[in-house]
C-alpha atoms as a PDB file:
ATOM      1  CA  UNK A   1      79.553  81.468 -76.736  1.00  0.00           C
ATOM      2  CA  UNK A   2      82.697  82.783 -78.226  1.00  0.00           C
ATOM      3  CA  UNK A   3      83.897  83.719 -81.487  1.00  0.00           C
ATOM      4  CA  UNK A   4      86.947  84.305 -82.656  1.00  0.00           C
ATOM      5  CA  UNK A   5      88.061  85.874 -85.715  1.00  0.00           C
ATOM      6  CA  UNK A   6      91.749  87.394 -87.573  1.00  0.00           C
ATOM      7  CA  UNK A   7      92.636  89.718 -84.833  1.00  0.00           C
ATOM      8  CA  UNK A   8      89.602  89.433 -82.183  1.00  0.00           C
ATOM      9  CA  UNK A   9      88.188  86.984 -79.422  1.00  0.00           C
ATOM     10  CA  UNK A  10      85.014  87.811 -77.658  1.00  0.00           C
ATOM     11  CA  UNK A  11      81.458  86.658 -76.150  1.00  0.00           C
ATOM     12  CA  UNK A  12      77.604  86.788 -76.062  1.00  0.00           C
ATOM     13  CA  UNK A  13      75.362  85.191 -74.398  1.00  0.00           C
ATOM     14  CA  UNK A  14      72.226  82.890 -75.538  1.00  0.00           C
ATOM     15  CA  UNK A  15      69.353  82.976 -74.109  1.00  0.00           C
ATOM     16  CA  UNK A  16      66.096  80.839 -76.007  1.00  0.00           C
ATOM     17  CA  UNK A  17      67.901  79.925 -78.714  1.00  0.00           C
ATOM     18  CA  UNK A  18      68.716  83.855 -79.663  1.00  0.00           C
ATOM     19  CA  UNK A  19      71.800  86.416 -78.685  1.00  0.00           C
ATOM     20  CA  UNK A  20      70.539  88.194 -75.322  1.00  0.00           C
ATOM     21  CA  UNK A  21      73.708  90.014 -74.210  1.00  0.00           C
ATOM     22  CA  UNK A  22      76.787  90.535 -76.790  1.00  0.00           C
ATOM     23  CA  UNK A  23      80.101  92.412 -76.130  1.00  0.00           C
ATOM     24  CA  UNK A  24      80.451  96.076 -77.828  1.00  0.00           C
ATOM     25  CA  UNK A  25      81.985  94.369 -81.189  1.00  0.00           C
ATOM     26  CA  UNK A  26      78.588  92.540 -81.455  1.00  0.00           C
ATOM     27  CA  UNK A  27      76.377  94.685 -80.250  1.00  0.00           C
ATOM     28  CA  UNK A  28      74.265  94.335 -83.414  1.00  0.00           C
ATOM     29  CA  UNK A  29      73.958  90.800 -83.088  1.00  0.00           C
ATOM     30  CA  UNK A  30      71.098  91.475 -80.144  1.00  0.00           C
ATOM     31  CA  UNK A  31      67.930  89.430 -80.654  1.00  0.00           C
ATOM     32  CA  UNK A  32      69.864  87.488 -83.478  1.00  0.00           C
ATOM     33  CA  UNK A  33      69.106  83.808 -83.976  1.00  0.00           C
ATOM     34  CA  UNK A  34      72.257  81.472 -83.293  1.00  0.00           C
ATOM     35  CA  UNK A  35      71.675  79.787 -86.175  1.00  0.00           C
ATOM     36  CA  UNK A  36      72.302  83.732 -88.154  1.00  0.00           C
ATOM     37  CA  UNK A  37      75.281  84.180 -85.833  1.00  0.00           C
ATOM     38  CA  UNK A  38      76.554  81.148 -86.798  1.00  0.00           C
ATOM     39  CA  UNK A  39      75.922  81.089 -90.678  1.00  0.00           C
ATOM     40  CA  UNK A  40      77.836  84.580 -90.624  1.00  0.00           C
ATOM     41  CA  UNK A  41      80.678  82.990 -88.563  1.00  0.00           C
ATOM     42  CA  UNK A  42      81.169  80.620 -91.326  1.00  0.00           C
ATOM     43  CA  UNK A  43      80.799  83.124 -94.263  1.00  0.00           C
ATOM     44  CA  UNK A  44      83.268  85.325 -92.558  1.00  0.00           C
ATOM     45  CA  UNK A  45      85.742  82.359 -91.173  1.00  0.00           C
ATOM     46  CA  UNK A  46      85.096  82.669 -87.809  1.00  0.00           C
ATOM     47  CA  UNK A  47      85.287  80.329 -84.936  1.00  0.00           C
ATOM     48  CA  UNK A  48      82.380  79.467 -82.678  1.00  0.00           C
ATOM     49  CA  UNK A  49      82.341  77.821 -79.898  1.00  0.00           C
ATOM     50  CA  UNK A  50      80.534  76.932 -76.963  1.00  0.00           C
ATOM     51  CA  UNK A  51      81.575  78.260 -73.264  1.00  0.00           C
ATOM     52  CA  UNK A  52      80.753  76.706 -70.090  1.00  0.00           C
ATOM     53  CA  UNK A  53      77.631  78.425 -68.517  1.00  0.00           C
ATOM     54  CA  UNK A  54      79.768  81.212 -66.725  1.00  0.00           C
ATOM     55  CA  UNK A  55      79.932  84.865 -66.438  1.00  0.00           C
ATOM     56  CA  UNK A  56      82.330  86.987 -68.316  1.00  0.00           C
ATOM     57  CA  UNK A  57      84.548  89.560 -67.269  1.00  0.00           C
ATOM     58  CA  UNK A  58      83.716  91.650 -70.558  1.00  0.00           C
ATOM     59  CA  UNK A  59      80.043  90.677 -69.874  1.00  0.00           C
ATOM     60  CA  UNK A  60      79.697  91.187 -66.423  1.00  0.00           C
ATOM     61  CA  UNK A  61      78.691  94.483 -65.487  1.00  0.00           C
ATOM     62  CA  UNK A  62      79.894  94.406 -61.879  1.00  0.00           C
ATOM     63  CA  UNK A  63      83.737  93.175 -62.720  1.00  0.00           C
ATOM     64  CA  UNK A  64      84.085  96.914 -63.868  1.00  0.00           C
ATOM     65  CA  UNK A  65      83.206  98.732 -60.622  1.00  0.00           C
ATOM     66  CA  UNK A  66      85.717  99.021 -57.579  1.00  0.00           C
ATOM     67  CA  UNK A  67      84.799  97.348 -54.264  1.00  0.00           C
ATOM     68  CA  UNK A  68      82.723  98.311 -52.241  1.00  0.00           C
ATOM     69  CA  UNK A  69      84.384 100.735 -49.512  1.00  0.00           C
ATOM     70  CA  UNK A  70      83.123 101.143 -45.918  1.00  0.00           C
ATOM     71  CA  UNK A  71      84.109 105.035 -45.694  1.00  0.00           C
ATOM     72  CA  UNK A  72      81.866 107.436 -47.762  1.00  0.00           C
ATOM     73  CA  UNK A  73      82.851 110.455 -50.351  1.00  0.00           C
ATOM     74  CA  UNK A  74      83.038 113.964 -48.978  1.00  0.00           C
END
């Protein structure tokens, strides 16, 4: 999902019905309800929507390493 607020745009991810994986800025969202998410969206005049089932850069853990590289460090 994404939310998008005065000066920000980013991501978690939902998992059960609750917030499994969340960019830094919502890091203390974790283990939230979407429902809570949501009702705070609205208090605080966010947007929320829903994303296509798809990884995100700012999510994805491997889009942050280099390549892989045949020759070795010596």
């Amino acid at each position: 999902m994404r939310i998008t607020g005065p000066g920000f745009s980013t991501t978690f991810v939902v998992r059960d019905g609750r917030v499994a994986r969340a960019s830094p800025l919502l890091a203390y969202m974790k283990g939230w309800k979407v429902e809570r998410v949501v009702a705070l969206g609205r208090r605080r005049g966010w947007t929320i929507t829903q994303q296509p089932e798809a990884t995100c850069a700012s999510l994805d853990r491997t889009a942050s390493r280099p390549p892989p590289s045949s020759t070795t460090a010596k």
